[in-house]
N, C-alpha and C. Protein backbone atom coordinates (compact mmCIF):
# COMPACT_ATOMS: atom_id res chain seq x y z
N UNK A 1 163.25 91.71 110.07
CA UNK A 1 164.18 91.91 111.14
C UNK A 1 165.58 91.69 110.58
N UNK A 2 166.53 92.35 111.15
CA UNK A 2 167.95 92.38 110.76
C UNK A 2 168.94 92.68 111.85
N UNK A 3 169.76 91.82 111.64
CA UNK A 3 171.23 92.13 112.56
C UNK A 3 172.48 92.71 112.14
N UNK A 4 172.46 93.84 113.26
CA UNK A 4 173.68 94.83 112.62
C UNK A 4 174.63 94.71 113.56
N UNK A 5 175.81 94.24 112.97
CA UNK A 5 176.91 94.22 113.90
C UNK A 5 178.23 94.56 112.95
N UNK A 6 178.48 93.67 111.41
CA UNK A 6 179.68 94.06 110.97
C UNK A 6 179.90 95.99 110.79
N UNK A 7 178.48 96.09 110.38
CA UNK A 7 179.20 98.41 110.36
C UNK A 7 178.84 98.86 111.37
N UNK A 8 178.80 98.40 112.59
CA UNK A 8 178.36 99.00 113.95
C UNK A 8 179.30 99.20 115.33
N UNK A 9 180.66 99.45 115.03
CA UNK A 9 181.64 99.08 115.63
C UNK A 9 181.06 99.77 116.94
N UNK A 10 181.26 99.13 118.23
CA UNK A 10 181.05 99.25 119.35
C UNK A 10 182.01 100.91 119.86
N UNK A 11 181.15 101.89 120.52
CA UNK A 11 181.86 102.96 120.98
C UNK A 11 181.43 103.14 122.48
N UNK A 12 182.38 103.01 123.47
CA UNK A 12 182.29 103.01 125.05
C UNK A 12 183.13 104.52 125.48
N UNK A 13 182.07 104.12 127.04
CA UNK A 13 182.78 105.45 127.27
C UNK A 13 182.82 105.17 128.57
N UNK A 14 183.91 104.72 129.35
CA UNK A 14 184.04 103.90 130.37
C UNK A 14 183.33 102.15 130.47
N UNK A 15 182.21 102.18 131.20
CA UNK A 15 181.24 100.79 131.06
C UNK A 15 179.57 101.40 130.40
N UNK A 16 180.05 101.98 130.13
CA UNK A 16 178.67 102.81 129.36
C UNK A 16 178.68 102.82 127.79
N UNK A 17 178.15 101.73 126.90
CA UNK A 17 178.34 101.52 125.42
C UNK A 17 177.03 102.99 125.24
N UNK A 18 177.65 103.60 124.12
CA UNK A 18 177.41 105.12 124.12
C UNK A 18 176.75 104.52 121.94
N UNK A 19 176.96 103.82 121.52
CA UNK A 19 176.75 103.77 120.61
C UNK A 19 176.92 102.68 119.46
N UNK A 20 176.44 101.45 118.71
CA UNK A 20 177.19 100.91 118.22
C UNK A 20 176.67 99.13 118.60
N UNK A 21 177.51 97.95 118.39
CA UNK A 21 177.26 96.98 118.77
C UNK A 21 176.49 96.16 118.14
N UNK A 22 176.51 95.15 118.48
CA UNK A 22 175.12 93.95 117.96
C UNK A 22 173.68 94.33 118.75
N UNK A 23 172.90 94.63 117.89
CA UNK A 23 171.49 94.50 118.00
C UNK A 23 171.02 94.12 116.54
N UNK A 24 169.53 93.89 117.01
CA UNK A 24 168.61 93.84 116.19
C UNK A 24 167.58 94.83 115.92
N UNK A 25 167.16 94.26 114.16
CA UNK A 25 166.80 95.75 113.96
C UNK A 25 165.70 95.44 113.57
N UNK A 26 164.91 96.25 113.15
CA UNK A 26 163.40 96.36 111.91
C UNK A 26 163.37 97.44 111.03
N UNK A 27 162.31 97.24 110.14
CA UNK A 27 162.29 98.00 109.09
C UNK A 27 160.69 98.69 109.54
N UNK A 28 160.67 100.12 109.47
CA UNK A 28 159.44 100.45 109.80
C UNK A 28 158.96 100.90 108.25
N UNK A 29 157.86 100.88 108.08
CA UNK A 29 156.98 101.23 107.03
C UNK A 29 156.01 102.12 107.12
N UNK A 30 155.49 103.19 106.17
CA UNK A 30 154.68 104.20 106.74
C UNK A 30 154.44 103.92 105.00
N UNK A 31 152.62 103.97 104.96
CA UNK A 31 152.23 103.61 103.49
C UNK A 31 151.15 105.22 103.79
N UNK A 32 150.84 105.77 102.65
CA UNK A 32 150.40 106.81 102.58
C UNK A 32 150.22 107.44 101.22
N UNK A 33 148.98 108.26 100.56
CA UNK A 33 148.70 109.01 99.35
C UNK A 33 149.37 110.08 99.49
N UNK A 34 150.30 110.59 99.02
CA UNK A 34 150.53 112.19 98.89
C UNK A 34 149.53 113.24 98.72
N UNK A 35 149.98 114.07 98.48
CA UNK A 35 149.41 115.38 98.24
C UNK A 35 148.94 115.15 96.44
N UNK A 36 150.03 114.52 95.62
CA UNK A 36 149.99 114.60 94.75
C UNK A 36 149.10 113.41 94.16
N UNK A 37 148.55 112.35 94.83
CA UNK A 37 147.79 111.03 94.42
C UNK A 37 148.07 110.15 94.59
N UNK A 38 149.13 110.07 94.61
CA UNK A 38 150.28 108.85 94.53
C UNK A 38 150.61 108.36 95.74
N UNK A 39 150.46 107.06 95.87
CA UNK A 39 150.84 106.76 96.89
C UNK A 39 152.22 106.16 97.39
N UNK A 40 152.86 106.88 98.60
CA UNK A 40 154.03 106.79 98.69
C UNK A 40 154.44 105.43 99.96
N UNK A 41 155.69 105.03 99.76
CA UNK A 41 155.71 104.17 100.60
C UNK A 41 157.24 104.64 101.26
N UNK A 42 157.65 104.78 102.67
CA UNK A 42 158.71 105.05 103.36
C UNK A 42 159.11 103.74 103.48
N UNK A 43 160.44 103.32 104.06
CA UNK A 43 161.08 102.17 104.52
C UNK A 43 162.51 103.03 105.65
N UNK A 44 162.07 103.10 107.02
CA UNK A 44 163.60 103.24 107.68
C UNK A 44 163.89 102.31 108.67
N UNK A 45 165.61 101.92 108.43
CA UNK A 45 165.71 101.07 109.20
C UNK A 45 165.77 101.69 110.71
N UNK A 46 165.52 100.46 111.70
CA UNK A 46 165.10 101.17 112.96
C UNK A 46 166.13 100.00 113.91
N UNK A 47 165.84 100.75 115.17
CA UNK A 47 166.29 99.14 115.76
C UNK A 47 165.99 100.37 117.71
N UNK A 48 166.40 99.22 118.86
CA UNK A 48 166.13 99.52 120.32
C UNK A 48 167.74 99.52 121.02
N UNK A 49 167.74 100.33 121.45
CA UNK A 49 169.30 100.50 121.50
C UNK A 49 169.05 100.39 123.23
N UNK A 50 170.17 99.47 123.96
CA UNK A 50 169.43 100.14 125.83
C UNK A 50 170.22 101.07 125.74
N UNK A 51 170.18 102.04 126.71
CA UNK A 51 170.55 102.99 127.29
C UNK A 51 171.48 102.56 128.87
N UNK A 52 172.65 102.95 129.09
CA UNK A 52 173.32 102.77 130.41
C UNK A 52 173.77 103.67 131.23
N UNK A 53 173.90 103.48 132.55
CA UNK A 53 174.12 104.27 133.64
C UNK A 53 176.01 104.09 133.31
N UNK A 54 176.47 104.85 133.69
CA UNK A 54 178.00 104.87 134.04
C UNK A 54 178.92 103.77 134.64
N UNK A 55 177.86 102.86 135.48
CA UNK A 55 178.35 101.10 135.63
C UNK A 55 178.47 99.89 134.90
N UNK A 56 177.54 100.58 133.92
CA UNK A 56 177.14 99.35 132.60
C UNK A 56 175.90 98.89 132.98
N UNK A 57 175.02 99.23 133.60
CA UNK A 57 173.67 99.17 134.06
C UNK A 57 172.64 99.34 133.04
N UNK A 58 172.25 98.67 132.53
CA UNK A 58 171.01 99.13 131.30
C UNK A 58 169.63 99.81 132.40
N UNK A 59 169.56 101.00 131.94
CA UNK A 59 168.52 102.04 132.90
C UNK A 59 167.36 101.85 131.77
N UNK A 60 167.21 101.88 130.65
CA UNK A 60 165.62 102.04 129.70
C UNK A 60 166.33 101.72 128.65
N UNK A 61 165.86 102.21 127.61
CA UNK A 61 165.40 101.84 125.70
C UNK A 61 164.99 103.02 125.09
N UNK A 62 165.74 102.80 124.23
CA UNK A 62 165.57 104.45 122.99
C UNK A 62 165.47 103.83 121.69
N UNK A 63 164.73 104.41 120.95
CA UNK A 63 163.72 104.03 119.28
C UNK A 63 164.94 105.05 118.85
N UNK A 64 165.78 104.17 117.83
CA UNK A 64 166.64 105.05 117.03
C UNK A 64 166.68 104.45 115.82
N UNK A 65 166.65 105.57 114.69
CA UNK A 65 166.28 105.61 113.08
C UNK A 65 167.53 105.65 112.92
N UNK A 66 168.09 104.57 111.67
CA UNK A 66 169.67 104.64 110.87
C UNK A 66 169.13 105.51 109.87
N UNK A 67 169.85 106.90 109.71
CA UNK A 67 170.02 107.49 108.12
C UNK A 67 170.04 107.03 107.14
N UNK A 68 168.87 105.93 106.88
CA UNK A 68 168.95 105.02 105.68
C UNK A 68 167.46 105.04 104.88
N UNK A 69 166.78 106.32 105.08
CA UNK A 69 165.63 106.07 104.17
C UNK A 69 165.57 105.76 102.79
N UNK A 70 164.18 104.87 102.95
CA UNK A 70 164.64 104.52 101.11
C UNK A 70 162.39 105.11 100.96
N UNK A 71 162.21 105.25 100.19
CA UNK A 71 160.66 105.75 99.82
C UNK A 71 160.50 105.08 98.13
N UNK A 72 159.61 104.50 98.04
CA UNK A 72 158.66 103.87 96.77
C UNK A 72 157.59 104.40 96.33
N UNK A 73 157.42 104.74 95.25
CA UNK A 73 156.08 105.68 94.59
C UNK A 73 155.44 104.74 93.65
N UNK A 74 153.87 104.77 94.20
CA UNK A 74 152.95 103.88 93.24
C UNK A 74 153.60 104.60 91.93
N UNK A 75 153.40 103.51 90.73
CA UNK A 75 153.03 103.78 89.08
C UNK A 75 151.87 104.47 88.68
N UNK A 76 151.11 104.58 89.16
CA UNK A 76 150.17 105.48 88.87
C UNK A 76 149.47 105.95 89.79
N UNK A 77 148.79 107.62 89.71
CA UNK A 77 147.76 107.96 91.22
C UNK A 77 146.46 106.99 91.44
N UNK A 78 146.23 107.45 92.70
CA UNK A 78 145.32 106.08 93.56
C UNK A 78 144.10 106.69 93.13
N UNK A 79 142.69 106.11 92.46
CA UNK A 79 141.92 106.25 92.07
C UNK A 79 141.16 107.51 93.32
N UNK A 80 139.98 108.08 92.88
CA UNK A 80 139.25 109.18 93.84
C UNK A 80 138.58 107.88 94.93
N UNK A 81 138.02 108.43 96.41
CA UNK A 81 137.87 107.18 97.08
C UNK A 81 136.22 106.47 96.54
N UNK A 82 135.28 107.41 95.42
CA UNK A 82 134.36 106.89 94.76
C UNK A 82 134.54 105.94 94.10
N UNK A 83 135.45 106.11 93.31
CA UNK A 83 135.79 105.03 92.29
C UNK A 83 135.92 103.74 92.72
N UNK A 84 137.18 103.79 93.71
CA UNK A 84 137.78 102.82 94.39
C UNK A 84 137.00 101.85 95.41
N UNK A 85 135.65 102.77 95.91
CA UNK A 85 134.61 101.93 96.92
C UNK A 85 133.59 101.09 95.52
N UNK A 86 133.48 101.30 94.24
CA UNK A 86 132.81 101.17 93.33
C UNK A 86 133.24 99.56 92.60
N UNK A 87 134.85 99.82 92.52
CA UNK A 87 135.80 98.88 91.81
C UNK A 87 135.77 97.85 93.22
N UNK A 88 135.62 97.92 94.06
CA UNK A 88 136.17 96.96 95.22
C UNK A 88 134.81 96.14 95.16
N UNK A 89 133.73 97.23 95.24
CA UNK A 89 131.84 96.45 95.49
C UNK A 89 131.93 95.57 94.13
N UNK A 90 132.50 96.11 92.66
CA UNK A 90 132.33 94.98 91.99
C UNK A 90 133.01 93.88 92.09
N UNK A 91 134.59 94.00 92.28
CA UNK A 91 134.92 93.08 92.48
C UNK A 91 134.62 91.94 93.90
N UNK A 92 134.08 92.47 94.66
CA UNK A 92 133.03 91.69 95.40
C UNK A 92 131.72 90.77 95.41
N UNK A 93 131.26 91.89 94.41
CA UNK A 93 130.08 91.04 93.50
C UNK A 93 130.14 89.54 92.63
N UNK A 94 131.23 90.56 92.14
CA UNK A 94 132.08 88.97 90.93
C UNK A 94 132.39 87.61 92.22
N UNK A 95 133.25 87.69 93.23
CA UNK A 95 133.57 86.88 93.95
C UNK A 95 132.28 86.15 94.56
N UNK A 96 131.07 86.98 94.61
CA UNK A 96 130.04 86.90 95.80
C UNK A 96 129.22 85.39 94.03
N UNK A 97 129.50 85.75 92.96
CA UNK A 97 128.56 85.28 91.99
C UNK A 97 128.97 83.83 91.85
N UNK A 98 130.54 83.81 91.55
CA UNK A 98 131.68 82.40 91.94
C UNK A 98 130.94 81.76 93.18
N UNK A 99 131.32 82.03 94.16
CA UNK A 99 130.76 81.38 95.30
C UNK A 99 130.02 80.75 94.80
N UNK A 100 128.42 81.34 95.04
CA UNK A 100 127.44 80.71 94.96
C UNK A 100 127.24 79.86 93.85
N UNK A 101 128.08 79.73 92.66
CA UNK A 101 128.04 78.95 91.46
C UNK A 101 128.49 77.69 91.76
N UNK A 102 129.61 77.65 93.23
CA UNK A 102 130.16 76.73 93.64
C UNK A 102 129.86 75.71 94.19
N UNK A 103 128.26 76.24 94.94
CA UNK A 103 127.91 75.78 95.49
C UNK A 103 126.48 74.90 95.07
């Protein structure tokens, strides 16, 4: 979570703030394999802006994205999902062998 207020200069338009101000924000994340293997990671900042009637009346809430995407690409493509159900069962196994040694 983040607070944007110093680059958000407040813009009114009578008693109706039209844009701008102190709120709070979040970072949304969208994790996903491409086309190409790789798995990509989005980051945009987001935040809930109210919405006002012409009195200064907050009427609802609007989901608005700052032009600030940033995206991260795994180092290498994500194994086929065989492999990966294969590598996870062993490393399950290994954990499942610990345990019981523990005990």
């Amino acid at each position: 979570m983040y607070l944007a207020h110093l680059d958000a200069p407040e813009v009114w338009n009578g008693n109706q703030l039209v844009s701008g101000g102190k709120h709070y924000g979040h970072l949304e994340t969208n994790v996903f394999i491409d086309t190409d293997g790789y798995w990509k990671a989005t980051i945009d900042p987001a935040y809930v802006f109210p919405l006002m009637d012409a009195n200064g009346t907050i009427t609802g809430w609007e989901h608005r994205v700052y032009n600030d995407s940033v995206t991260l690409i795994g180092a290498q493509a994500v194994p086929e999902p065989s492999s990966l159900m294969l590598l996870t069962m062993g490393l399950m196994g290994v954990a499942a062998r610990k345990w019981r040694r523990r005990r």
